[in-house]
N, C-alpha and C. Protein backbone atom coordinates (compact mmCIF):
# COMPACT_ATOMS: atom_id res chain seq x y z
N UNK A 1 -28.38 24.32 -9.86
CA UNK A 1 -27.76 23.04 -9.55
C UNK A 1 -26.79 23.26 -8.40
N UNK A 2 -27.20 22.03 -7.52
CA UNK A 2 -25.59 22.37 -6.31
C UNK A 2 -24.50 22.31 -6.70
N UNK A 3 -24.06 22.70 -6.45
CA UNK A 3 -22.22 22.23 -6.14
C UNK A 3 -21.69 22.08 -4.96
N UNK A 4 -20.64 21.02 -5.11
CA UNK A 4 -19.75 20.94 -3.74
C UNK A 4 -18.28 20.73 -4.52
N UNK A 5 -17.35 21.21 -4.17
CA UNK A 5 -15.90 21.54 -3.94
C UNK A 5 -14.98 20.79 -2.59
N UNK A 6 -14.45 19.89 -3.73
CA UNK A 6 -13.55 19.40 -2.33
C UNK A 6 -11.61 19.95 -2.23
N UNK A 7 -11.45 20.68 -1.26
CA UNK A 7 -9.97 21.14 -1.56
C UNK A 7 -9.13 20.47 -1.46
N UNK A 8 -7.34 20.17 -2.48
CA UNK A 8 -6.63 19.66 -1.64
C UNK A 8 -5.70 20.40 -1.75
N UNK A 9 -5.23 20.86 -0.58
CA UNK A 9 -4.03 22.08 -0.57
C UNK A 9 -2.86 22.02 -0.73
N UNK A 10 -2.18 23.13 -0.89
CA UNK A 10 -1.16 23.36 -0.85
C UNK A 10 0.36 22.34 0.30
N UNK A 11 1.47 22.60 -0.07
CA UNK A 11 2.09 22.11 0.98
C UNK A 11 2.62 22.97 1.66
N UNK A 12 2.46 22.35 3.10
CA UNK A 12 2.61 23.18 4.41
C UNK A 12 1.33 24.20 5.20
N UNK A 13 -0.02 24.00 4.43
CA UNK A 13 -0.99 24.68 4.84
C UNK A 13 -1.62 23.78 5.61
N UNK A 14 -2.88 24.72 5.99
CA UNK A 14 -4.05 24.01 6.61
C UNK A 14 -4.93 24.46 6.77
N UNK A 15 -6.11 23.42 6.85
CA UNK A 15 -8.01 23.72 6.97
C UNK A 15 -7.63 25.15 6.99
N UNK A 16 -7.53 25.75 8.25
CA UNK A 16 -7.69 27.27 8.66
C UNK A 16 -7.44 28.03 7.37
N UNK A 17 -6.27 27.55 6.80
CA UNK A 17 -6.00 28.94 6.00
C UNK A 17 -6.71 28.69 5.02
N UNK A 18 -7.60 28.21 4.60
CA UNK A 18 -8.84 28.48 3.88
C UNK A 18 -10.16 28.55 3.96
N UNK A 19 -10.22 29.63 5.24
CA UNK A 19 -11.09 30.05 5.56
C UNK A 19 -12.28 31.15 4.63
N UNK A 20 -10.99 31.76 4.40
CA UNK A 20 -11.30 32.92 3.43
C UNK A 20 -11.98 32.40 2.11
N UNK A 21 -10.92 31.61 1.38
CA UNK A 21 -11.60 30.80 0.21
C UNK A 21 -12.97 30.15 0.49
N UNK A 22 -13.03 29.52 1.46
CA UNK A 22 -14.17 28.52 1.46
C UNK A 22 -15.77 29.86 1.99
N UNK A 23 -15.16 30.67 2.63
CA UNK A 23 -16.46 31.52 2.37
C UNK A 23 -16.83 32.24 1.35
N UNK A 24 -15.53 32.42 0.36
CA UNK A 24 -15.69 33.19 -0.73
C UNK A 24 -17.25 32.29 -1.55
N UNK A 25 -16.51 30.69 -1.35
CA UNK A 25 -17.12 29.75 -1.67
C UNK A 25 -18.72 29.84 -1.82
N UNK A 26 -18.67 30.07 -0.10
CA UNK A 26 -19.97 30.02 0.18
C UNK A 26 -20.96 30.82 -0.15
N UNK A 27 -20.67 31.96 -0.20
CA UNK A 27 -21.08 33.24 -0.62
C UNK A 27 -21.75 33.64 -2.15
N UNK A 28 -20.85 32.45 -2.76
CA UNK A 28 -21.74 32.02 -3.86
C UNK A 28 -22.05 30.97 -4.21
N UNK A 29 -22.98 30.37 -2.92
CA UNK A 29 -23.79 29.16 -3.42
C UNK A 29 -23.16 28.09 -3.89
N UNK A 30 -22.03 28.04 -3.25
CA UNK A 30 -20.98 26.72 -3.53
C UNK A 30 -20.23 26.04 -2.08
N UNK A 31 -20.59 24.68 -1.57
CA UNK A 31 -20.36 24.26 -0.28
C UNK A 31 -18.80 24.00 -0.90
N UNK A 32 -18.12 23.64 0.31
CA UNK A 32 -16.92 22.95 0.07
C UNK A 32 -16.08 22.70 1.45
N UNK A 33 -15.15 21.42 1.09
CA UNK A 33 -14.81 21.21 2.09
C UNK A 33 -12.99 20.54 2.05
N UNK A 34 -12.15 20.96 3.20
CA UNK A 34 -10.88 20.98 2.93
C UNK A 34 -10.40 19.83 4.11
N UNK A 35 -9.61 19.01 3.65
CA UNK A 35 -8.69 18.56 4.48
C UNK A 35 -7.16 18.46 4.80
N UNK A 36 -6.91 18.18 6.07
CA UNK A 36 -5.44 17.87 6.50
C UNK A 36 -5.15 17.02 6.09
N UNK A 37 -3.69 16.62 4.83
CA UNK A 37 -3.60 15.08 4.69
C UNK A 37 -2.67 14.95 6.19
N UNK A 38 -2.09 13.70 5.51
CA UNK A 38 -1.16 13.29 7.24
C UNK A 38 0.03 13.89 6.87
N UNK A 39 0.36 14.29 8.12
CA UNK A 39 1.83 15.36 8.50
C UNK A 39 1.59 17.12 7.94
N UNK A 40 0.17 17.04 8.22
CA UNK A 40 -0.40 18.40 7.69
C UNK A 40 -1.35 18.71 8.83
N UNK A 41 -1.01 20.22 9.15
CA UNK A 41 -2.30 20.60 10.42
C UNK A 41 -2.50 19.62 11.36
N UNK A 42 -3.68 19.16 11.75
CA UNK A 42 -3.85 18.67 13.07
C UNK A 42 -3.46 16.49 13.17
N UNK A 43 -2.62 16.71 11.26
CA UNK A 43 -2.95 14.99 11.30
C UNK A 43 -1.61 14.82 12.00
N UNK A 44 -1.71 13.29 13.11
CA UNK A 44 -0.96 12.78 13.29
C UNK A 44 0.29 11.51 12.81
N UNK A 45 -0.73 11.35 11.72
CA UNK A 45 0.32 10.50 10.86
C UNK A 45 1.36 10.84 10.27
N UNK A 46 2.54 10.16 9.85
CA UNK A 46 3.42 10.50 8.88
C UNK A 46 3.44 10.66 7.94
N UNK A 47 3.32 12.07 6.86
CA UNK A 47 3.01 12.27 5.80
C UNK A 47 4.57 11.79 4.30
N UNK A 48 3.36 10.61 3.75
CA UNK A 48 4.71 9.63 2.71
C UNK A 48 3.75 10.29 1.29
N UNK A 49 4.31 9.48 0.56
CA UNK A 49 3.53 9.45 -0.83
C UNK A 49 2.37 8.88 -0.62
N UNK A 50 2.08 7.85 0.05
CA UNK A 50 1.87 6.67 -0.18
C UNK A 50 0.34 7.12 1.08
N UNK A 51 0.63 7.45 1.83
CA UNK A 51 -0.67 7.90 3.04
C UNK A 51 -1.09 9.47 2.59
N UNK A 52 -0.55 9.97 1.75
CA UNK A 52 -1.37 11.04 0.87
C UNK A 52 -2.05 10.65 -0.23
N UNK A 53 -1.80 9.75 -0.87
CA UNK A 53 -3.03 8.93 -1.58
C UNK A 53 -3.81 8.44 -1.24
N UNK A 54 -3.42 7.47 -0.10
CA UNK A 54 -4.54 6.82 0.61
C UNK A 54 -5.62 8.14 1.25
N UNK A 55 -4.89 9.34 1.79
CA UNK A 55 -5.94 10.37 2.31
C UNK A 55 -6.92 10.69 0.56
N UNK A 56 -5.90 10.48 0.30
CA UNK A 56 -7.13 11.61 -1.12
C UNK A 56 -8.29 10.92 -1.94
N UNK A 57 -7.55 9.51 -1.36
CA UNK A 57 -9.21 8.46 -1.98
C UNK A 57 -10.08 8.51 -0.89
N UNK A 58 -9.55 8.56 0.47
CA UNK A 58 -10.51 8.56 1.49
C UNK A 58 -11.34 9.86 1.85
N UNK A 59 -10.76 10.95 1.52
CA UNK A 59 -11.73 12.25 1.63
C UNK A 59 -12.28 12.24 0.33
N UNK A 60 -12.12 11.75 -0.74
CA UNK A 60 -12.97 11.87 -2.08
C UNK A 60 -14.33 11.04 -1.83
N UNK A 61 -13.73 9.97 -1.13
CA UNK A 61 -15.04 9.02 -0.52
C UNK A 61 -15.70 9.48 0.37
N UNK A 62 -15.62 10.32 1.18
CA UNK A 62 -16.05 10.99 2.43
C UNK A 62 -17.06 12.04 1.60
N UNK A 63 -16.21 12.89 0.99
CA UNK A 63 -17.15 14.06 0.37
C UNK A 63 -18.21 13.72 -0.55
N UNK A 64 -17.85 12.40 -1.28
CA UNK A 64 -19.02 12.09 -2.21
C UNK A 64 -20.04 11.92 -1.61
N UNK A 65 -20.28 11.01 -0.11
CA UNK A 65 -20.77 10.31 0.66
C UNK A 65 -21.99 11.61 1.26
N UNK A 66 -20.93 12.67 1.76
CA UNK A 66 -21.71 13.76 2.15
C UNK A 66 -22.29 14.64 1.31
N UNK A 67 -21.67 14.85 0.13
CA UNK A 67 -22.93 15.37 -1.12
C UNK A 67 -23.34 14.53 -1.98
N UNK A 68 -24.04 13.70 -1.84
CA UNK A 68 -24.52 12.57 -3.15
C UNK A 68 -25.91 12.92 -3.68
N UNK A 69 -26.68 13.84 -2.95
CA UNK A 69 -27.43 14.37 -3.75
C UNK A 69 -27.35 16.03 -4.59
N UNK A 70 -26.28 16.08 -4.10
CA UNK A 70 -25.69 17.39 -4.96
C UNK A 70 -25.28 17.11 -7.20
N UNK A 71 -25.45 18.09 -7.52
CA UNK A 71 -26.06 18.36 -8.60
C UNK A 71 -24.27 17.80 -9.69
N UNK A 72 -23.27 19.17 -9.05
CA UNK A 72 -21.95 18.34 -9.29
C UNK A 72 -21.22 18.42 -8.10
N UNK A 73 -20.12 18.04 -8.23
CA UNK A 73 -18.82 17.40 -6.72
C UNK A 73 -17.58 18.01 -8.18
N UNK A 74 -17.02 18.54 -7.65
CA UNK A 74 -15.76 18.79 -8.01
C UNK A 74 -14.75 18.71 -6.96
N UNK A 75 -13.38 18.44 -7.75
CA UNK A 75 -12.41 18.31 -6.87
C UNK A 75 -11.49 19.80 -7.56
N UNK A 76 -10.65 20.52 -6.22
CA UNK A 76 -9.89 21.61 -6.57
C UNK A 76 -8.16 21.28 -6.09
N UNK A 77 -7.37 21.48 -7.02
CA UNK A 77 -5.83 20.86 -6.48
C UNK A 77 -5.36 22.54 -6.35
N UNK A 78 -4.73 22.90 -5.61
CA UNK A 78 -3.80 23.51 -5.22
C UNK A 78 -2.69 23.72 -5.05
N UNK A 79 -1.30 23.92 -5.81
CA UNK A 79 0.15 23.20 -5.91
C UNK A 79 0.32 22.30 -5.55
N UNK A 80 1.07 21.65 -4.44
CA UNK A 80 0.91 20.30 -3.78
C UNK A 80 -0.18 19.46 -4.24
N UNK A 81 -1.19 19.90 -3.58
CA UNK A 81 -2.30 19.13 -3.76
C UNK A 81 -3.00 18.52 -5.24
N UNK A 82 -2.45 19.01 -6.12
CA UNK A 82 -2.24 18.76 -7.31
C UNK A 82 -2.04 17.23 -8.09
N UNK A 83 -0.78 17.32 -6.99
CA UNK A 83 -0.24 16.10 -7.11
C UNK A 83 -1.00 14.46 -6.79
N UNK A 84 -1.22 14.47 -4.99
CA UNK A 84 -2.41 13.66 -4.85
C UNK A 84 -3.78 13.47 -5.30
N UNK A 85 -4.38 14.22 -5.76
CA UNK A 85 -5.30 14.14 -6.47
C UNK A 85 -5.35 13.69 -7.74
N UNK A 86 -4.40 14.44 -8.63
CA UNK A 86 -4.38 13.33 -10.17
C UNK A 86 -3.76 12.17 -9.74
N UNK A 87 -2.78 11.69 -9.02
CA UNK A 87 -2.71 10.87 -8.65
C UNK A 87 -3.13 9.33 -8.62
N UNK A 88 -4.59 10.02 -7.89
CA UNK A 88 -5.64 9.34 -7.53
C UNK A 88 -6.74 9.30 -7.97
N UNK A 89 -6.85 9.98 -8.84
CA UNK A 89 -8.33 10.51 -9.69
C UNK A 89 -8.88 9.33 -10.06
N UNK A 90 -8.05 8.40 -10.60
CA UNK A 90 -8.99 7.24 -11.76
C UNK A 90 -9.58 6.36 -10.34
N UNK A 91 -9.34 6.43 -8.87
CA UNK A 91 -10.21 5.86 -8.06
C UNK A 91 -11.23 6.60 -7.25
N UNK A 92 -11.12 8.08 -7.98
CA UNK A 92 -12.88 8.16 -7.52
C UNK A 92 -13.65 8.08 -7.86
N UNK A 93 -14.87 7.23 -7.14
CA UNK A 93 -15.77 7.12 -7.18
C UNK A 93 -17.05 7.64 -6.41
N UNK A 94 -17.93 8.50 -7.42
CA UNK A 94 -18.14 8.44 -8.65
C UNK A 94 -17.17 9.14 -8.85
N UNK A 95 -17.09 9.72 -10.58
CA UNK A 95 -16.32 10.53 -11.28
C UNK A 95 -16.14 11.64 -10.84
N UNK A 96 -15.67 12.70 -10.29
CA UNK A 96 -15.71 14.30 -9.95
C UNK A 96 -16.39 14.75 -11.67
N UNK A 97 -17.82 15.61 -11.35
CA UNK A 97 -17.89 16.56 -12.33
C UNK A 97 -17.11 17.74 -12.22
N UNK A 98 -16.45 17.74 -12.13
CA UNK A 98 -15.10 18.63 -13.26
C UNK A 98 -13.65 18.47 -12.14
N UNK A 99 -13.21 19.10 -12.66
CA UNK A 99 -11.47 19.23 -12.09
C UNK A 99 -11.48 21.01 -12.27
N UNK A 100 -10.23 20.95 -10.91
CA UNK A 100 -9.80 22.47 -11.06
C UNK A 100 -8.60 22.16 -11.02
N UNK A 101 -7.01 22.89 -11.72
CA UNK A 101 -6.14 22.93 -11.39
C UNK A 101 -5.81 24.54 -10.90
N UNK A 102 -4.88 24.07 -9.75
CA UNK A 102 -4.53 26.11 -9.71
C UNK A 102 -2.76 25.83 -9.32
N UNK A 103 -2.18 26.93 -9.85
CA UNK A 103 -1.02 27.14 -9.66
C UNK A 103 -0.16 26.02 -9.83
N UNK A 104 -0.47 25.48 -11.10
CA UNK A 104 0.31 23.89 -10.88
C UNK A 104 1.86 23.63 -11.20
N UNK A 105 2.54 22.45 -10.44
CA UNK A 105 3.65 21.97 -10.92
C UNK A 105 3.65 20.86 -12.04
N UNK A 106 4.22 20.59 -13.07
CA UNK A 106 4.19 19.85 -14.32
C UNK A 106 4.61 18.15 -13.09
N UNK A 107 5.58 18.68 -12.32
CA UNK A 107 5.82 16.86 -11.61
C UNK A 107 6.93 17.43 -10.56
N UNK A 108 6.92 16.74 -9.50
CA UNK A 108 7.75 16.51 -8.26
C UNK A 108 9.67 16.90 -8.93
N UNK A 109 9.87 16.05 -9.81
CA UNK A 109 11.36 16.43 -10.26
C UNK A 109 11.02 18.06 -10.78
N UNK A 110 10.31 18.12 -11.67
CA UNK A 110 10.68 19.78 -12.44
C UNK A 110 10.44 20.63 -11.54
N UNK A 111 9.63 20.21 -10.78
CA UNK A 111 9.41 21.58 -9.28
C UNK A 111 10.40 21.47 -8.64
N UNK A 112 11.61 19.85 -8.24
CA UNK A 112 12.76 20.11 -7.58
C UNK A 112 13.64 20.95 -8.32
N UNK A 113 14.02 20.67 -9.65
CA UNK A 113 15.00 21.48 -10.47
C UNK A 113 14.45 22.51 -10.47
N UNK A 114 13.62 23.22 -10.44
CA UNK A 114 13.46 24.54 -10.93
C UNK A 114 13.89 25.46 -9.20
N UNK A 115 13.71 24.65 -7.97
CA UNK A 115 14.13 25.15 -7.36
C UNK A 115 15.95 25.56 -6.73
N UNK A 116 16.49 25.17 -7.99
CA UNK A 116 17.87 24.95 -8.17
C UNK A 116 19.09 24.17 -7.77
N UNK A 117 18.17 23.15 -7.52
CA UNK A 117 19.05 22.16 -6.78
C UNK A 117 20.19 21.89 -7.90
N UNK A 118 21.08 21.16 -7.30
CA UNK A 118 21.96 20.45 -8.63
C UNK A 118 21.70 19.91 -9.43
N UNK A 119 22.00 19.83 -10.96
CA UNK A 119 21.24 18.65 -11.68
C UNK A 119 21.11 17.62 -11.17
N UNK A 120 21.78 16.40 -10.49
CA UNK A 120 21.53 15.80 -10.24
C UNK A 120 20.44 15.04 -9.23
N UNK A 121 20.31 16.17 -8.33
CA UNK A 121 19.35 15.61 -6.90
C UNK A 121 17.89 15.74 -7.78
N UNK A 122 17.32 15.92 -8.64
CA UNK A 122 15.79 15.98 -9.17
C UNK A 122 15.68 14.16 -9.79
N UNK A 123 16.57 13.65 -9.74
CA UNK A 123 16.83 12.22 -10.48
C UNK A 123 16.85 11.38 -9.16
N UNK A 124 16.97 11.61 -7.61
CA UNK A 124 17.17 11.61 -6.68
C UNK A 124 16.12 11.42 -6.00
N UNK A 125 14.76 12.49 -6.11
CA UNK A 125 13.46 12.56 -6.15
C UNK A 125 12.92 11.29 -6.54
N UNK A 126 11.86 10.95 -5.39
CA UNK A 126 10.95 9.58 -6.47
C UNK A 126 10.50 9.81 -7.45
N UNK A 127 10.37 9.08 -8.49
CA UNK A 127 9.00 9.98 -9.64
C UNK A 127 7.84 9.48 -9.36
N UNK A 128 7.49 10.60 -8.92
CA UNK A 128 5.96 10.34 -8.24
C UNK A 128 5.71 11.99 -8.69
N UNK A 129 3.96 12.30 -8.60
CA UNK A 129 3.47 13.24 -8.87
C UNK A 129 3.91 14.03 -10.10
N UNK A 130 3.49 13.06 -11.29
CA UNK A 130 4.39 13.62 -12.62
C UNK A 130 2.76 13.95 -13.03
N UNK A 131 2.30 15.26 -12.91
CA UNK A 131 1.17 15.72 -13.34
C UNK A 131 0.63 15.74 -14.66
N UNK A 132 1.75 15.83 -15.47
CA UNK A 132 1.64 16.30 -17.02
C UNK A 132 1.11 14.66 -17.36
N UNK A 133 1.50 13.33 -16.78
CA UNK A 133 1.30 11.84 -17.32
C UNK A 133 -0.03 11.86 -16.85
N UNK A 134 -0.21 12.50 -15.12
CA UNK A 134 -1.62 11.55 -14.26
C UNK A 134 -2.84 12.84 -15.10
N UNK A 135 -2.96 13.58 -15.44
CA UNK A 135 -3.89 14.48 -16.09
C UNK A 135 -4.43 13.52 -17.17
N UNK A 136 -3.98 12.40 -17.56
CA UNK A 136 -4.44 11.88 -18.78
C UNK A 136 -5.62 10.73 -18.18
N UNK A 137 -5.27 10.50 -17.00
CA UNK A 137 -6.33 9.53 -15.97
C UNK A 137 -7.81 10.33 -15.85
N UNK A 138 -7.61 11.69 -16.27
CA UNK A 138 -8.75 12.44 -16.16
C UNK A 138 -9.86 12.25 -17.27
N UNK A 139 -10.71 12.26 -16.81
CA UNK A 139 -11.98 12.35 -18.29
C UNK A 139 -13.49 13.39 -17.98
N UNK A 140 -12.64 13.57 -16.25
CA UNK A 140 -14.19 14.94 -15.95
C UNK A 140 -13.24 16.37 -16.88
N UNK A 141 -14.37 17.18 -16.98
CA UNK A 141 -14.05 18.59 -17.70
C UNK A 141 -12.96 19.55 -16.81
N UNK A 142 -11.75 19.52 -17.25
CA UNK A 142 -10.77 20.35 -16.43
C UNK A 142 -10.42 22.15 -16.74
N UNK A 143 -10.44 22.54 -15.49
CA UNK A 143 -10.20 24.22 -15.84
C UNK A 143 -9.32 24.44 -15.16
N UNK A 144 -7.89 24.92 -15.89
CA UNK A 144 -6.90 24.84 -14.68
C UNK A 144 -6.62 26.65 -14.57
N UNK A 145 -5.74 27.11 -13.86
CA UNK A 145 -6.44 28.48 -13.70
C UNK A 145 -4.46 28.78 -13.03
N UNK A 146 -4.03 29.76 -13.48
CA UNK A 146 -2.77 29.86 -13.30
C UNK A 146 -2.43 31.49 -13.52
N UNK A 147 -1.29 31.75 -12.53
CA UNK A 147 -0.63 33.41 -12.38
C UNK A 147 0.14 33.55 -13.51
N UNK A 148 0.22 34.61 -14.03
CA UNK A 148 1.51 35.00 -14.99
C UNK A 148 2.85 35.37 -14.05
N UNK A 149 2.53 35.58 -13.06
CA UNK A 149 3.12 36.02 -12.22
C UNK A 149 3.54 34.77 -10.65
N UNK A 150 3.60 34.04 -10.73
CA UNK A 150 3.57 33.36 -9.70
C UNK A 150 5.31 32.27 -10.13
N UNK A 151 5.90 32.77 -9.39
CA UNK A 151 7.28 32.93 -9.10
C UNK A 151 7.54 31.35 -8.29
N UNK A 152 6.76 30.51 -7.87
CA UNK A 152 6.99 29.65 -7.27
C UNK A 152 7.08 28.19 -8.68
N UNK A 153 5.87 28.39 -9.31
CA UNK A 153 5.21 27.31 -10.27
C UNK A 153 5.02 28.19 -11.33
N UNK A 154 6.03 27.95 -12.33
CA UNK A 154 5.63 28.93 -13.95
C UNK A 154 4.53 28.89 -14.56
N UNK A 155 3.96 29.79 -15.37
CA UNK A 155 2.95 29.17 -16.16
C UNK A 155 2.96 27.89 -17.12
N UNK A 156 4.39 28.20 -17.41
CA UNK A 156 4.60 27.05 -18.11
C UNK A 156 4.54 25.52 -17.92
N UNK A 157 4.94 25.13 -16.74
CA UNK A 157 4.25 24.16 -16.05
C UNK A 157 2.68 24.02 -16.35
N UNK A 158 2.03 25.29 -15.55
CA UNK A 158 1.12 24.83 -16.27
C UNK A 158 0.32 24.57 -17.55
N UNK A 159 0.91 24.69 -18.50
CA UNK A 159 0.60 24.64 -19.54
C UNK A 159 1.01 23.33 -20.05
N UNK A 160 1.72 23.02 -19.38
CA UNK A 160 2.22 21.51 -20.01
C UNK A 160 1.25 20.64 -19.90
N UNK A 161 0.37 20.83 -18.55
CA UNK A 161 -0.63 19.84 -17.80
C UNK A 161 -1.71 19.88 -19.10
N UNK A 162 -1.94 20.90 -19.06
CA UNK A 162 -3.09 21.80 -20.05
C UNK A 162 -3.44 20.82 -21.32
N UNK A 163 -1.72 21.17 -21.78
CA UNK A 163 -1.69 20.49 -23.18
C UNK A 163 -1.78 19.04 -22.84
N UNK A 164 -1.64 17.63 -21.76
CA UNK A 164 -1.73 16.82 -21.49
C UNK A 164 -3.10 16.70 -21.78
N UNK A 165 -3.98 17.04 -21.31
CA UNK A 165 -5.28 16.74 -20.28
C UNK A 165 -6.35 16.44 -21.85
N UNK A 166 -7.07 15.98 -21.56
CA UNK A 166 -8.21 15.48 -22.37
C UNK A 166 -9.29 16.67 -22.54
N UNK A 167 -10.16 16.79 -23.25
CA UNK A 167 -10.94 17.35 -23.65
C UNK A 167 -12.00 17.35 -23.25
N UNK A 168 -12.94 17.86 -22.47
CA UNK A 168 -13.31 19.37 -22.61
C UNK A 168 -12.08 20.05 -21.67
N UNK A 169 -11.37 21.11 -21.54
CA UNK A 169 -10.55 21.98 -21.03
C UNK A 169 -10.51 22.98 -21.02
N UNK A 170 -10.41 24.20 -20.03
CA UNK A 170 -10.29 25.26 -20.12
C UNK A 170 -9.13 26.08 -19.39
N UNK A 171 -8.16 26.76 -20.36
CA UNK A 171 -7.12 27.42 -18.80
C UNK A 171 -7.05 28.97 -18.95
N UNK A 172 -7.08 29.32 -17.61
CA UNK A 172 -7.58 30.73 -17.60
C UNK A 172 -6.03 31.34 -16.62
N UNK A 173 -5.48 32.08 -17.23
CA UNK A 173 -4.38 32.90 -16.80
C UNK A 173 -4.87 34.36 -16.03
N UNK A 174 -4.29 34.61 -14.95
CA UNK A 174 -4.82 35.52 -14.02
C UNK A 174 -3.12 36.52 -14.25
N UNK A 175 -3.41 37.56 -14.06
CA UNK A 175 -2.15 38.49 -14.23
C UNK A 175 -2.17 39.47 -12.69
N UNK A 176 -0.50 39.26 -12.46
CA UNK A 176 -0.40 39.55 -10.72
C UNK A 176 -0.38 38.93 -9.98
N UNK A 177 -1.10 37.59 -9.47
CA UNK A 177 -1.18 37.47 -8.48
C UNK A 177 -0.18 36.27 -8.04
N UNK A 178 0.04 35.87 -6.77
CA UNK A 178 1.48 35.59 -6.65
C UNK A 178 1.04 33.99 -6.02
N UNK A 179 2.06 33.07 -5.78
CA UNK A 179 1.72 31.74 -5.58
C UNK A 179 0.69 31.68 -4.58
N UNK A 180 0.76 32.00 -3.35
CA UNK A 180 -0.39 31.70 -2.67
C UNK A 180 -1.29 32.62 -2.82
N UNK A 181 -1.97 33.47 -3.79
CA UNK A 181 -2.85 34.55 -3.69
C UNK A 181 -4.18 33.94 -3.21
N UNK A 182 -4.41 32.41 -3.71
CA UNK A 182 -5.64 32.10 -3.10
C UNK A 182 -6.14 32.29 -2.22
């Protein structure tokens, strides 16, 4: 059966730096394809909440468009990217056969507090990208995949998503490797 993989990355990356991944990709018989949202890599727009959603329904529509005779379409979140994507999940169409989470944040505030801001500035934060709520918009089969070791986004975070998310699920803990090991 095909597969296609659509990425949404990290924040502050771009296409390029998943070069490596996407041939790993390829290498085993799995296409995939990554984009710049806006205020990322080569986009010229201003990257809001609000035009990173709009990107993540519009490359979900793009990629379906370009694999529609492929077997499944999955979508892959990447810290950041995490966020826009559950987000937005309950408007793709079709459904993504499956979900990946990697290295995730539980939501926009607990990733601000944990980076030690004052108590107060995480209340400060929009609440937007509260992962542990938008995981429940999900109903394709999710495998979220997380460091014991990754110093940026705890496991515990991810585990919160984990325990959110609907059923079928799978989370697979990797030991060592560090936030961006991807």
């Amino acid at each position: 059966m095909e597969t296609a993989v659509l990425v949404f990355h990290g924040v502050g990356e771009t296409i390029s730096q998943w070069v490596k991944a996407q041939r790993f990709l390829y290498d085993h018989c799995i296409s995939s394809v990554v984009f710049d949202y806006s205020g990322h890599g080569e986009s010229t727009q201003t990257g809001t909440f609000q035009s990173l959603r709009e990107d993540a329904v519009a490359a979900y529509a793009a990629f379906s468009a370009q694999f529609a005779g492929y077997g499944r379409r999955c979508v892959l979140g990447f810290s950041m990217g995490i966020g826009p994507m559950l987000e937005s999940i309950a408007d793709f169409q079709p459904t993504p056969s499956c979900v990946v989470v990697a290295s995730a944040f539980s939501s926009l505030r607990d990733a601000g507090a944990r980076r030690g801001s004052p108590k107060f500035v995480p209340y400060m934060i929009p609440d937007v990208w509260d992962n542990v709520e938008a995981v429940s918009r999900n109903r394709a089969p999710l495998l979220l995949v997380h460091s014991d070791t990754d110093a940026v986004n705890p496991v515990s975070m991810g585990q919160q998503i984990f325990d959110a998310a609907h059923d079928p699920k799978q989370m697979v803990v990797l030991h060592g490797f560090r936030h961006n090991a991807p």
